[in-house]
N, C-alpha and C. Protein backbone atom coordinates (compact mmCIF):
# COMPACT_ATOMS: atom_id res chain seq x y z
N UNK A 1 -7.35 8.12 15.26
CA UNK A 1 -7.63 9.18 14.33
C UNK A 1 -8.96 9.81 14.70
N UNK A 2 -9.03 11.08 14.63
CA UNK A 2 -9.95 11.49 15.44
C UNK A 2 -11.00 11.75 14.12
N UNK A 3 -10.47 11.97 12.97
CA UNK A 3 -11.16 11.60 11.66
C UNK A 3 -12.67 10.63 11.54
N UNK A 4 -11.92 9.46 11.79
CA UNK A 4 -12.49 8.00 12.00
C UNK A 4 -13.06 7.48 12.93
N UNK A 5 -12.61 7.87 14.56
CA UNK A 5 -12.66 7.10 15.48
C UNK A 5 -11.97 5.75 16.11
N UNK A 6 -10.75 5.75 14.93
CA UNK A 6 -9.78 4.89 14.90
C UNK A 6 -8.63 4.67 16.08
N UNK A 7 -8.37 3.82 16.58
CA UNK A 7 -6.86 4.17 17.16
C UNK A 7 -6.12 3.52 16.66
N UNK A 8 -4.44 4.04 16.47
CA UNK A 8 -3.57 3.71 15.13
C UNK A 8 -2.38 3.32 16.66
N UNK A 9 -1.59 2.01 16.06
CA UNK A 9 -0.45 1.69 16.37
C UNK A 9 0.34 1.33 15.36
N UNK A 10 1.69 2.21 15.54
CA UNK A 10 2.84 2.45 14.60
C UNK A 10 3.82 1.33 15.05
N UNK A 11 4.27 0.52 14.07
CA UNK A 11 5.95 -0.08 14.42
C UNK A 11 6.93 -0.22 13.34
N UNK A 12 7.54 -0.48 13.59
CA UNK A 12 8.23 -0.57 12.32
C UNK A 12 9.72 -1.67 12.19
N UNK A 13 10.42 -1.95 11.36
CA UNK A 13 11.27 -2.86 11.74
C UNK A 13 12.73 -2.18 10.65
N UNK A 14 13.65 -1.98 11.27
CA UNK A 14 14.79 -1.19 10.24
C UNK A 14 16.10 -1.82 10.39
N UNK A 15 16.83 -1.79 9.21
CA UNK A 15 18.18 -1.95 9.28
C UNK A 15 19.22 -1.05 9.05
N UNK A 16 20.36 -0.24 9.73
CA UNK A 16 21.27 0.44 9.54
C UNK A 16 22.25 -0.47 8.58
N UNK A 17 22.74 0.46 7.74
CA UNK A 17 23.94 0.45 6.87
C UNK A 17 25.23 1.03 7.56
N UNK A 18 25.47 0.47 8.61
CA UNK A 18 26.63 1.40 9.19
C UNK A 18 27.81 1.70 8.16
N UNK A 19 28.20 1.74 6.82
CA UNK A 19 28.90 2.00 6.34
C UNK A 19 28.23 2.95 5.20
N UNK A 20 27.15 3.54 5.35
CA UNK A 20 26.79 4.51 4.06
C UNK A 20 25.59 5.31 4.93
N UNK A 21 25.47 4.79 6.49
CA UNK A 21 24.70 5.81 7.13
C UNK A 21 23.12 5.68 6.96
N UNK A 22 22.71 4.59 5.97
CA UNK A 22 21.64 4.47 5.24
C UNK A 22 20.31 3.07 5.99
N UNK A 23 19.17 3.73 6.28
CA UNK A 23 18.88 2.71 6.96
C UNK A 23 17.03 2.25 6.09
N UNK A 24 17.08 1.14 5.90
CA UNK A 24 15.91 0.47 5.53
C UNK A 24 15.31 -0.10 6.16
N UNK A 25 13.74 -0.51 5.86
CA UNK A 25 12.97 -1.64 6.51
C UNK A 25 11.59 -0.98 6.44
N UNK A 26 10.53 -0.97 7.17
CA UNK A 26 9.22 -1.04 6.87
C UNK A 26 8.34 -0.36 8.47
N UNK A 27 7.57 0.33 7.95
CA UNK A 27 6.82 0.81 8.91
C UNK A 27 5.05 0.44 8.90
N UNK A 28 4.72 -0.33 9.85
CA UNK A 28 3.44 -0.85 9.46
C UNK A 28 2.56 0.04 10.75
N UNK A 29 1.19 0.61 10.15
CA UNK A 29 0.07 1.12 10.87
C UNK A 29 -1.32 0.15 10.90
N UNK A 30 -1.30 0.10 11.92
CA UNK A 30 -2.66 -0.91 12.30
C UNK A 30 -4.13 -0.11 12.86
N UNK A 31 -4.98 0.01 12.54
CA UNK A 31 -5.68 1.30 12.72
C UNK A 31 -6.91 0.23 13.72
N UNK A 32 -7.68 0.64 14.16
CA UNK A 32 -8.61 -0.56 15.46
C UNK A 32 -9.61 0.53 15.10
N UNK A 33 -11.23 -0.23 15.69
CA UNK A 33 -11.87 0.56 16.29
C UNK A 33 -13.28 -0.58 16.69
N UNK A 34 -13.27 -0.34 17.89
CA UNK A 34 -13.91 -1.26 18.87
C UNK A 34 -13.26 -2.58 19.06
N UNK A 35 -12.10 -2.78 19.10
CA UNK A 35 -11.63 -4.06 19.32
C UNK A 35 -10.90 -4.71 17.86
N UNK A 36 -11.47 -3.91 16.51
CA UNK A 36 -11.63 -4.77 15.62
C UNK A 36 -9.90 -4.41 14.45
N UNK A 37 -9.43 -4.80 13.94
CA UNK A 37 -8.92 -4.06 12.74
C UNK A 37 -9.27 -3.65 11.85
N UNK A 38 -9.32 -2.77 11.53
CA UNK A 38 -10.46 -1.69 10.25
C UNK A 38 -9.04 -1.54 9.12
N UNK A 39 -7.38 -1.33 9.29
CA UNK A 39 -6.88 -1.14 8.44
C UNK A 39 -5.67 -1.38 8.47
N UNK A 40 -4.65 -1.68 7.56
CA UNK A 40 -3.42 -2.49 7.76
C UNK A 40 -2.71 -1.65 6.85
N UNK A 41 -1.47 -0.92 6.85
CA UNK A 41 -0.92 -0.21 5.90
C UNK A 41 0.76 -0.26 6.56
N UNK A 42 1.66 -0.52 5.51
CA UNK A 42 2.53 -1.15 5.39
C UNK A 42 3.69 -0.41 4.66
N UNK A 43 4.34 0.55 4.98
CA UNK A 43 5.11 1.41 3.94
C UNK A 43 6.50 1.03 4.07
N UNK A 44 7.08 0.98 3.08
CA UNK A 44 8.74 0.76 2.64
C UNK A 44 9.58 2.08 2.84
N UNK A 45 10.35 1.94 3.94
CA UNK A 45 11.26 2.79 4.82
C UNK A 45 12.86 2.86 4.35
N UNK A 46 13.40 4.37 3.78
CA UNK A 46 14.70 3.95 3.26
C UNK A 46 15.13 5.54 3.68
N UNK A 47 15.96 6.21 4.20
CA UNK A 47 16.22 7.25 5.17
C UNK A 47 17.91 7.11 4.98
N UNK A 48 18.16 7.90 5.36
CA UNK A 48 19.85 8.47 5.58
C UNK A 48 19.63 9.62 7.10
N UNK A 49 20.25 8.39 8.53
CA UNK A 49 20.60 8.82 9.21
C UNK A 49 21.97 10.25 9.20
N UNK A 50 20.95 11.42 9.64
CA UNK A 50 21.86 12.93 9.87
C UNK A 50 21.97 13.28 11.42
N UNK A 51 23.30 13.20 11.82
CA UNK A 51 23.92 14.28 13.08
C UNK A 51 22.62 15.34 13.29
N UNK A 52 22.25 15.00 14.74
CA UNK A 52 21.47 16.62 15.32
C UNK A 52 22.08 17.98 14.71
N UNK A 53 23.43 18.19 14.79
CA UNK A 53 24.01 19.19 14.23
C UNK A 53 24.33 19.80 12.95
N UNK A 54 24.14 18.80 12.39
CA UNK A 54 24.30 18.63 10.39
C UNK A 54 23.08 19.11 10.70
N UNK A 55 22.23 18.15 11.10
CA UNK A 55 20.05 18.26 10.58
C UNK A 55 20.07 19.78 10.57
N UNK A 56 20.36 20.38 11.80
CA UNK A 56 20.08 21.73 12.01
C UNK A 56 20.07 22.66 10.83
N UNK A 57 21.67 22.53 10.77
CA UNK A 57 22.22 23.20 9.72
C UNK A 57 21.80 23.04 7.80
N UNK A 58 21.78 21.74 8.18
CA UNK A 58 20.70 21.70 6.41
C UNK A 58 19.33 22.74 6.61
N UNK A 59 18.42 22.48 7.50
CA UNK A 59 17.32 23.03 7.87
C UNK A 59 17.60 24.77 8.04
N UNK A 60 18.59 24.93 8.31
CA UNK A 60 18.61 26.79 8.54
C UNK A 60 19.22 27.19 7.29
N UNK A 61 20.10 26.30 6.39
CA UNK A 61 20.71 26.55 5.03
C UNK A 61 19.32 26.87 4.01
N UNK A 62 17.97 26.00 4.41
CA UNK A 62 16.81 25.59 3.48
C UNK A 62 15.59 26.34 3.78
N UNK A 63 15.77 27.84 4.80
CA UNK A 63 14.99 28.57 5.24
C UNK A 63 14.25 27.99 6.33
N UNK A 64 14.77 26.82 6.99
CA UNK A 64 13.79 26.64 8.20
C UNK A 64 14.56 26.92 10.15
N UNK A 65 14.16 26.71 10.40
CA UNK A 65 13.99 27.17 12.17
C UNK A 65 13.63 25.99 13.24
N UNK A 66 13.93 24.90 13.55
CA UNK A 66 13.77 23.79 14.44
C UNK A 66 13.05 25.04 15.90
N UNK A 67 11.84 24.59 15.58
CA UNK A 67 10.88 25.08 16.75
C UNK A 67 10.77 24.26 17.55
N UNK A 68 10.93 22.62 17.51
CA UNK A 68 10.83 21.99 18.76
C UNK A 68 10.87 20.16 18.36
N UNK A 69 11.49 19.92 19.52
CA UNK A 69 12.38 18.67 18.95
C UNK A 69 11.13 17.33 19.82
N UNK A 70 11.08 16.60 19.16
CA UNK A 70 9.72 15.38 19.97
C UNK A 70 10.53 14.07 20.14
N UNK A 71 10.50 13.43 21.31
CA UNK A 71 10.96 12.03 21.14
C UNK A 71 9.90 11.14 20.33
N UNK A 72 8.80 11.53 20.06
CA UNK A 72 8.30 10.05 19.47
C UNK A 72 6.88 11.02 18.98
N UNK A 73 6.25 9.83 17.92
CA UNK A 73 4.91 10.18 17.59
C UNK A 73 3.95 11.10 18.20
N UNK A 74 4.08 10.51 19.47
CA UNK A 74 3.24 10.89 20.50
C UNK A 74 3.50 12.63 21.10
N UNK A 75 4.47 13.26 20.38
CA UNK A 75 4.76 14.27 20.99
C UNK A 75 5.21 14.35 22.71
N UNK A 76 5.71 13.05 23.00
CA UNK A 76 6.63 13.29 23.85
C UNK A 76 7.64 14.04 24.33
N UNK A 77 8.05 14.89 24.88
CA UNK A 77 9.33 15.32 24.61
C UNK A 77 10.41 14.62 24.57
N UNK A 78 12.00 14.96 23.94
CA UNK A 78 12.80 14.70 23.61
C UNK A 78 13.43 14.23 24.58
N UNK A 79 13.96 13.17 24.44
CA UNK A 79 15.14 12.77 26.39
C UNK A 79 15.92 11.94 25.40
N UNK A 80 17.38 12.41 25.00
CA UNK A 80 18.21 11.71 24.43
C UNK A 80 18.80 10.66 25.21
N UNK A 81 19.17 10.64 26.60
CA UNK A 81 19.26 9.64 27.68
C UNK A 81 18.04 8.21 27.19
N UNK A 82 16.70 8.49 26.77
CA UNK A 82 16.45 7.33 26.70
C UNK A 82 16.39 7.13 24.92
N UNK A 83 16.53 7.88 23.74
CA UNK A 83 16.69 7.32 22.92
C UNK A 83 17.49 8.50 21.84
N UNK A 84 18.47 8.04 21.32
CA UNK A 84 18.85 9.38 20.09
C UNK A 84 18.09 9.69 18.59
N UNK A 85 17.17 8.85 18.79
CA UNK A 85 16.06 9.64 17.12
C UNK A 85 15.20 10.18 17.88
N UNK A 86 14.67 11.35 17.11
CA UNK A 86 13.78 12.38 17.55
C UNK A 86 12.93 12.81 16.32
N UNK A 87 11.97 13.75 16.81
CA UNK A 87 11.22 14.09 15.00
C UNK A 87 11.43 15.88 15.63
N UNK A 88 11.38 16.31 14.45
CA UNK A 88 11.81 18.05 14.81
C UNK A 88 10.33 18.66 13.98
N UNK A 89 9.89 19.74 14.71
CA UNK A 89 9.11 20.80 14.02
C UNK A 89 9.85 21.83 13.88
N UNK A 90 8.85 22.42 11.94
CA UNK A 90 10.44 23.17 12.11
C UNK A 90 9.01 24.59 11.39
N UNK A 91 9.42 25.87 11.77
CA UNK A 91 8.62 27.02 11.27
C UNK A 91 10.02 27.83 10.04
N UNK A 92 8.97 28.17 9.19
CA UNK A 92 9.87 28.42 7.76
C UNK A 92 10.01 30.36 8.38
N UNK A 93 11.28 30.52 8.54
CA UNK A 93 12.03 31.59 8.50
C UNK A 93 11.74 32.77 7.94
């Protein structure tokens, strides 16, 4: 965090509901700075996996515009070959 001087590692641990699409579990942030842990934060994760193609379409139904699709936190780009969740930026229409 460029806030703080922090550096943050994200993980998280989830379970799919393959029968309601619905997936739970927990996302924990560990924040460092000089070696040390400065902060531990721990959030309760509950989501409903959506089709790239549905997502779209809710999003252009809701006035938005998918400006650009990220494989990961990091603003990686997207490579569905190595994983199918992505995070989308989206500019309001």
């Amino acid at each position: 965090l460029a806030s703080t001087g922090e550096d943050v590692t994200v993980s998280g641990r989830y379970l799919l509901d393959e029968s309601t699409g619905i997936v739970s579990g927990k996302q924990t942030y560990r924040c460092r700075r000089d070696g040390r842990e400065t902060r531990l934060v721990e959030l309760p994760m509950r989501f409903h996996l959506v089709p790239p193609r549905r997502l779209v379409e809710l999003l252009s139904a809701s006035g938005f515009e998918v400006a650009e699709r990220l494989g990961d936190y990091d603003g990686s780009t997207f490579e569905p070959s190595l994983s199918p969740f992505f995070l989308v930026r989206c500019t309001a229409r």
